[in-house]
C-alpha atoms as a PDB file:
ATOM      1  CA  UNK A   1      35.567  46.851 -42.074  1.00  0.00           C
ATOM      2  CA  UNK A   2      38.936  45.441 -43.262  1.00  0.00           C
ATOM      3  CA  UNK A   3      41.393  44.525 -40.672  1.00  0.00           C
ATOM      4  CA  UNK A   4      44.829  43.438 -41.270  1.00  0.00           C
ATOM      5  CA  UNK A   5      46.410  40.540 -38.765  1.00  0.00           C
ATOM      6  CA  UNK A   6      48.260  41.343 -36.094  1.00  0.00           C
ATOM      7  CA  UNK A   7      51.574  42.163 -36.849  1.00  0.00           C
ATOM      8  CA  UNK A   8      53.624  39.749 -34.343  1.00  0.00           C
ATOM      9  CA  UNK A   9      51.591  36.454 -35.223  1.00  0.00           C
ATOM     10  CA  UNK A  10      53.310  34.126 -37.816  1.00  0.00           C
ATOM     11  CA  UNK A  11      50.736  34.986 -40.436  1.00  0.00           C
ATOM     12  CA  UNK A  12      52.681  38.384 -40.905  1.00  0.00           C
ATOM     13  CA  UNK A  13      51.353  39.542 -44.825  1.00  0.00           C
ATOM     14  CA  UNK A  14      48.042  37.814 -44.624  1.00  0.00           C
ATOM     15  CA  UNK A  15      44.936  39.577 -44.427  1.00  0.00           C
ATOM     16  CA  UNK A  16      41.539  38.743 -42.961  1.00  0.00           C
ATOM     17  CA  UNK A  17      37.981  41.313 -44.075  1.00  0.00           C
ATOM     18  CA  UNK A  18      35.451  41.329 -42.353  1.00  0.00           C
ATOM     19  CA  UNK A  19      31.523  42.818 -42.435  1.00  0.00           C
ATOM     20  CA  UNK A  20      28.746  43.454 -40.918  1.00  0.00           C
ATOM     21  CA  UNK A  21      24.765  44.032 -40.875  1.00  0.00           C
ATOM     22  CA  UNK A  22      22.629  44.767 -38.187  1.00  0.00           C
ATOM     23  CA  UNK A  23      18.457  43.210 -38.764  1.00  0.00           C
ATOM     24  CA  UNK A  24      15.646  45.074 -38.160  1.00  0.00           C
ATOM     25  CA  UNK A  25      14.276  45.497 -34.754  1.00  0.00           C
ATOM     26  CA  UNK A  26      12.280  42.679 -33.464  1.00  0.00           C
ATOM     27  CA  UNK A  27      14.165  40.167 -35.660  1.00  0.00           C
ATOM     28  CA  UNK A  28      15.067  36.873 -34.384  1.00  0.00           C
ATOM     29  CA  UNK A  29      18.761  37.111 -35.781  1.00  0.00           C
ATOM     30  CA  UNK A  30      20.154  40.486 -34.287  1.00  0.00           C
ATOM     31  CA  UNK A  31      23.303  40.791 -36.309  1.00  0.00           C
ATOM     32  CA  UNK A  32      25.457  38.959 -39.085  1.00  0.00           C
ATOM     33  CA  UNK A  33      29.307  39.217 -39.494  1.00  0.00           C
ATOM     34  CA  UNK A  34      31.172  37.739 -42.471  1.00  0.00           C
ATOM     35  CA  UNK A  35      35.057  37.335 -42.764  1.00  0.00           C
ATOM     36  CA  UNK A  36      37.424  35.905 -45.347  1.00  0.00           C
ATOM     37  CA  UNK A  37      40.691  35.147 -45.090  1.00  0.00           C
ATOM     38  CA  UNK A  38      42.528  35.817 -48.616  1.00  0.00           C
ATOM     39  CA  UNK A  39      45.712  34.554 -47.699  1.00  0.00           C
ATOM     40  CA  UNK A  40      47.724  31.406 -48.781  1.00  0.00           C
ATOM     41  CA  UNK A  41      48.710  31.317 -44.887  1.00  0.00           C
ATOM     42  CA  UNK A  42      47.217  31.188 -41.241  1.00  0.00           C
ATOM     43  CA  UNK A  43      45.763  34.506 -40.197  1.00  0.00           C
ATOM     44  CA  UNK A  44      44.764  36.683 -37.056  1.00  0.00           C
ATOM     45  CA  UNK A  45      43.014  39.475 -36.337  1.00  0.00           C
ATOM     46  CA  UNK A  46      40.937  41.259 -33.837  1.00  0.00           C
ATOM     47  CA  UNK A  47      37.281  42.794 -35.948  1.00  0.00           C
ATOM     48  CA  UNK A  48      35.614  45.055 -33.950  1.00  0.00           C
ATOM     49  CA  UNK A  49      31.920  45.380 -34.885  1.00  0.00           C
ATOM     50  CA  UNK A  50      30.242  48.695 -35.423  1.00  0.00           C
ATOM     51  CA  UNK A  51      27.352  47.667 -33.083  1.00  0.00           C
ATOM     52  CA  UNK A  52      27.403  50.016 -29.481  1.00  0.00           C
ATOM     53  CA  UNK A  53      24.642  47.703 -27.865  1.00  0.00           C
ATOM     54  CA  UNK A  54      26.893  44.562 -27.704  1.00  0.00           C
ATOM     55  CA  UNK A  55      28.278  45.554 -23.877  1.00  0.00           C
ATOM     56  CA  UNK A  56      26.921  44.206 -20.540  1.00  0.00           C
ATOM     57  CA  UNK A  57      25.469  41.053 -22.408  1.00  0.00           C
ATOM     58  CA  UNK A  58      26.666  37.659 -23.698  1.00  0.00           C
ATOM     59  CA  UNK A  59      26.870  36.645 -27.491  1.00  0.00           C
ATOM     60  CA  UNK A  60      26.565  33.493 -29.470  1.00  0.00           C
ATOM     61  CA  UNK A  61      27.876  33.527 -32.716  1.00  0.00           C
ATOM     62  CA  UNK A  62      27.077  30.594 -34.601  1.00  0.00           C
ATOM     63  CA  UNK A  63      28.788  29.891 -38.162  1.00  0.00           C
ATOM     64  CA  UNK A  64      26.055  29.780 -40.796  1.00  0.00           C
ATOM     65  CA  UNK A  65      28.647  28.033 -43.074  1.00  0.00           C
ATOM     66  CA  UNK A  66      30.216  25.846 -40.568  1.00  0.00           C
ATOM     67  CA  UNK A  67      29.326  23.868 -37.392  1.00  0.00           C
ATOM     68  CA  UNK A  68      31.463  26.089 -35.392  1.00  0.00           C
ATOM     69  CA  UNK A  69      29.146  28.251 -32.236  1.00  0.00           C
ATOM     70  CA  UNK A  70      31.388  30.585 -29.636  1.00  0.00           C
ATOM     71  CA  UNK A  71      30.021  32.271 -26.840  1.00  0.00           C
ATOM     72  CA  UNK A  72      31.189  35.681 -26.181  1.00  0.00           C
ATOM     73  CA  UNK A  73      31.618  38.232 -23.651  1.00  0.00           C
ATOM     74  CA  UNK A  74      29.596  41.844 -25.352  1.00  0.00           C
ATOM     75  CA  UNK A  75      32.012  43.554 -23.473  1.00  0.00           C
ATOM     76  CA  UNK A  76      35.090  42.068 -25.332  1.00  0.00           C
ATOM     77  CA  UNK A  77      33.375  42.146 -28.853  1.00  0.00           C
ATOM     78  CA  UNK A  78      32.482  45.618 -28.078  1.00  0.00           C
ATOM     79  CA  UNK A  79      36.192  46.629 -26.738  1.00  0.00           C
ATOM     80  CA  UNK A  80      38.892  44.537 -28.378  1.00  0.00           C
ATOM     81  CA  UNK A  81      36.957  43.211 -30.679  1.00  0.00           C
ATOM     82  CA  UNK A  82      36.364  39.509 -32.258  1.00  0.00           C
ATOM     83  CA  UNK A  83      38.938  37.505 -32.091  1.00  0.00           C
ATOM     84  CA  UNK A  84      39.498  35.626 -35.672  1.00  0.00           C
ATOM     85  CA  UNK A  85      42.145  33.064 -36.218  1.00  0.00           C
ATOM     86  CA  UNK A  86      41.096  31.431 -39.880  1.00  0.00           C
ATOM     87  CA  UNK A  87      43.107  28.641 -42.122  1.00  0.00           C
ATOM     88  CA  UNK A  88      44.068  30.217 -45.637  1.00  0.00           C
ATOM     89  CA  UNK A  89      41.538  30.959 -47.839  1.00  0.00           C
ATOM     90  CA  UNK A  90      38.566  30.349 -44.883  1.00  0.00           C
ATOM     91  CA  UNK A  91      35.020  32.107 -44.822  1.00  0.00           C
ATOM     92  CA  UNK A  92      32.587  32.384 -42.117  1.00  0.00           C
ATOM     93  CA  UNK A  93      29.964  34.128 -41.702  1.00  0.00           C
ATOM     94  CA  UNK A  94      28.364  34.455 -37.785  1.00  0.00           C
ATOM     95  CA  UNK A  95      24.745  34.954 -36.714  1.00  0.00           C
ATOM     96  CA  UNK A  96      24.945  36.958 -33.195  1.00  0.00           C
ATOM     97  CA  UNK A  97      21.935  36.052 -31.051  1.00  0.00           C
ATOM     98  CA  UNK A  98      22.229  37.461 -27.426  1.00  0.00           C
ATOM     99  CA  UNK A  99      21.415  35.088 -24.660  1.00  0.00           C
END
């Protein structure tokens, strides 16, 4: 799902893409979603996941390519969406584990 960022931040023109993948049932890691930001500035942007199980629970999302680990509210992923604020040309890519 490509997103672009929100029109009245300063990164105006920059663009942040995101994905997803869902494991199979009974897996330890229940979902994966990847974003790049492929813009020579600071971007934002609100993903929203296609998962409709992520309400009425709470998320971590731990960056499999970083140290950063968020936890966050299903009901927010599942309404506005994840919140991404990235430095130019930034990847991460989250494992969602519900807790």
């Amino acid at each position: 799902m490509r997103r672009a960022a929100h029109l009245e931040s300063p990164a105006r023109g920059g663009e942040i893409a995101a994905g997803t993948d869902r494991a199979p049932a009974g897996a330890v890691l229940r979902a994966a979603a990847g974003n790049a930001n492929y813009a020579p500035n600071q971007s934002q942007c609100h993903a929203r996941l296609p998962f409709a199980d992520l309400g009425n629970s709470r998320w971590r999302l731990k960056d499999l390519l970083g140290d950063a680990t968020y936890d966050w509210d299903g009901n927010d992923l599942q309404g506005r969406g994840l919140y991404l604020d990235e430095r130019p040309w930034s990847v991460r890519f989250f494992a969602l584990t519900r807790l």
